[in-house]
Protein backbone atom coordinates (compact mmCIF):
# COMPACT_ATOMS: atom_id res chain seq x y z
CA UNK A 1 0.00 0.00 0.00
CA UNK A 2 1.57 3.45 -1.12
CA UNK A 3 0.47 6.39 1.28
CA UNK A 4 0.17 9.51 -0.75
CA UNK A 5 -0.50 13.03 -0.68
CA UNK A 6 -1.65 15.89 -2.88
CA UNK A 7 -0.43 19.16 -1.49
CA UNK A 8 -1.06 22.80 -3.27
CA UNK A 9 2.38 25.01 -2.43
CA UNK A 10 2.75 28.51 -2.30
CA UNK A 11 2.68 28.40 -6.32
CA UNK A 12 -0.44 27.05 -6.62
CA UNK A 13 1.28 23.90 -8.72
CA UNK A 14 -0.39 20.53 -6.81
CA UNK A 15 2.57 17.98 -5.84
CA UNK A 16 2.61 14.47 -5.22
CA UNK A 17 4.46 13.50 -2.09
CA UNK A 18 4.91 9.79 -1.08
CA UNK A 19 4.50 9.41 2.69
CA UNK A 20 5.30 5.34 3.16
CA UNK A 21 4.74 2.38 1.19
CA UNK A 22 4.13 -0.72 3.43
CA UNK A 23 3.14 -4.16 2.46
CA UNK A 24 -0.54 -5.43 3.08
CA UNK A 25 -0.14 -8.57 5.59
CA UNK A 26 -2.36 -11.43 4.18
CA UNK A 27 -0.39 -14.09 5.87
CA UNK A 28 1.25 -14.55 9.03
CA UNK A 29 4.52 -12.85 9.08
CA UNK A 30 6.79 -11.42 11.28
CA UNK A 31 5.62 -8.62 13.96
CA UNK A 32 7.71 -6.00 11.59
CA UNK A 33 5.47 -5.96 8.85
CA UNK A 34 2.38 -5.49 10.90
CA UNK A 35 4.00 -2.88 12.98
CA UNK A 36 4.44 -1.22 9.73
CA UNK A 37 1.11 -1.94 8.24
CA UNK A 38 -0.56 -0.66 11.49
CA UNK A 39 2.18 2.63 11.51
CA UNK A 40 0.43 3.25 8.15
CA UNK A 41 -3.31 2.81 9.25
CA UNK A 42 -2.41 5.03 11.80
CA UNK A 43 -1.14 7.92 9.59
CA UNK A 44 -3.57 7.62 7.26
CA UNK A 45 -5.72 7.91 10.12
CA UNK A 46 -4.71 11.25 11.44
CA UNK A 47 -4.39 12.39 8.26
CA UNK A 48 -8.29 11.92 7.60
CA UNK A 49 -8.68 13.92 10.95
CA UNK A 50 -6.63 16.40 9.75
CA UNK A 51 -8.41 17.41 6.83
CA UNK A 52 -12.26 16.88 8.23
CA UNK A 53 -11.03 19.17 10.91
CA UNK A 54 -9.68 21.41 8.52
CA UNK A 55 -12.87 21.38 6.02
CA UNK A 56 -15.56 21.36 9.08
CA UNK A 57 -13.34 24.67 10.58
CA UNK A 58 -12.86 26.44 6.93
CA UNK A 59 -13.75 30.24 6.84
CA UNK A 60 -17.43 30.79 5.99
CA UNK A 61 -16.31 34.24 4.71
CA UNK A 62 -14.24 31.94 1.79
CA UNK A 63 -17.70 30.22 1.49
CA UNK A 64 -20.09 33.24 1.31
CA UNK A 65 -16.85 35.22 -1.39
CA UNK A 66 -17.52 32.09 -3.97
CA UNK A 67 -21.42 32.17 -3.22
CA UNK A 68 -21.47 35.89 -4.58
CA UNK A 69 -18.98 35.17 -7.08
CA UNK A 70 -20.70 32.30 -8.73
CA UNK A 71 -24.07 34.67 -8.07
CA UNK A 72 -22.13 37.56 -9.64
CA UNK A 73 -21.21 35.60 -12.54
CA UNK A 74 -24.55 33.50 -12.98
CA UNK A 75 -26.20 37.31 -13.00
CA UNK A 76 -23.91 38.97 -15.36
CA UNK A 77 -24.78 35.96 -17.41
CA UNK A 78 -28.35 36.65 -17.09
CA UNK A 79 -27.91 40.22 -17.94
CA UNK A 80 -25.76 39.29 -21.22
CA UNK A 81 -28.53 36.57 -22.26
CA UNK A 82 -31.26 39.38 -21.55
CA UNK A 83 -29.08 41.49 -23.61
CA UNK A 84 -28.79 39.33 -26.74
CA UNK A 85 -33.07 38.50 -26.73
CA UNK A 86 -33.63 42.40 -27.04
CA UNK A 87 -31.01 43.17 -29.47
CA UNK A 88 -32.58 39.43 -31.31
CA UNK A 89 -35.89 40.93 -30.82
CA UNK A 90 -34.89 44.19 -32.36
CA UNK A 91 -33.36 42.60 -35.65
CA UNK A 92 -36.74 40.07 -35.42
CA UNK A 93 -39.09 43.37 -35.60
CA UNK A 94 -36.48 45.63 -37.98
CA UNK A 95 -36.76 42.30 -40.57
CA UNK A 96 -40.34 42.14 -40.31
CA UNK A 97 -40.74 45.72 -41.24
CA UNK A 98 -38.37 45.37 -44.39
CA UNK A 99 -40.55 42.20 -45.38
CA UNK A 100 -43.84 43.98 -45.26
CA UNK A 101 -41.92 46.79 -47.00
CA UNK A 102 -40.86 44.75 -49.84
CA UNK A 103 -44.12 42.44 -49.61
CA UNK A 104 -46.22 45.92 -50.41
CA UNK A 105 -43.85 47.19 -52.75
CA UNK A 106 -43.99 43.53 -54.73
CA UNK A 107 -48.09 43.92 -54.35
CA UNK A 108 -47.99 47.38 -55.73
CA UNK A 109 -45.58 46.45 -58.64
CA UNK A 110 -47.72 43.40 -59.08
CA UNK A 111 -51.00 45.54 -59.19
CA UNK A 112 -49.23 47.86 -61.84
CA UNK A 113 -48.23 44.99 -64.26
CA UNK A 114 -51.74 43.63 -63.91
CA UNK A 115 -53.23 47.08 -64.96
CA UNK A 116 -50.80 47.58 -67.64
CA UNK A 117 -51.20 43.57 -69.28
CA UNK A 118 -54.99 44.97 -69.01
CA UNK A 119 -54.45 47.77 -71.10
CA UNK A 120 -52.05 45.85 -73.89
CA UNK A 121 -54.88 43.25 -74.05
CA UNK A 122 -57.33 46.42 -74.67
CA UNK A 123 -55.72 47.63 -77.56
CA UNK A 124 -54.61 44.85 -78.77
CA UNK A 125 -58.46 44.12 -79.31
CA UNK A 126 -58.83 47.65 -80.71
CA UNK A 127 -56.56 46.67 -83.13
């Protein structure tokens, strides 16, 4: 069994530090090897201790500084997706104006080809 620990430094880089590596007793063996194993239990032990303390004990201040942050950033998100429906819903209504624009225009043009086939086919039967 290899005893490990991840440790942030002063750097923020995480390292990798090997505490003890002790053999597993299946069998009976000599009291060394379970005076080892048990040395190892043990430290692992305190070790666990160690860091509940440490996470039950953290600063709520820490806590409450990443609430508002993740609330800070979750409602600038907000206010950017807001944002991008108004501008979407201003292009949305500025497109439907140039459509009934053009529509009307095409109607109109439409209206003025229909008059003017009329009058060909008028005097074309005048003639």
């Amino acid at each position: 069994m290899h005893l490990n620990v991840l440790i942030k430094d002063t750097d923020e880089i995480h390292r990798l530090y090997r505490l003890c590596s002790v053999e597993i007793p299946l069998q009976p063996t000599d009291g060394n090897d379970v005076f080892q194993f048990v040395g190892a239990l043990l430290l692992l032990r305190n070790i666990i201790i160690v860091n509940i303390s440490m996470l039950l004990n953290a600063p709520k201040i820490k806590s409450e500084r990443l609430k508002k942050r993740k609330g800070h950033t979750l409602m600038s998100r907000i206010a950017e997706l807001e944002k991008i429906v108004k501008e979407k819903n201003a292009l949305e209504a500025e497109l439907k104006r140039i459509i009934e624009e053009n529509v009307e225009k095409a109607n109109l043009r439409d209206a003025e080809l229909n008059a003017r086939i009329i009058e060909l086919e008028r005097s074309a039967k005048r003639k």
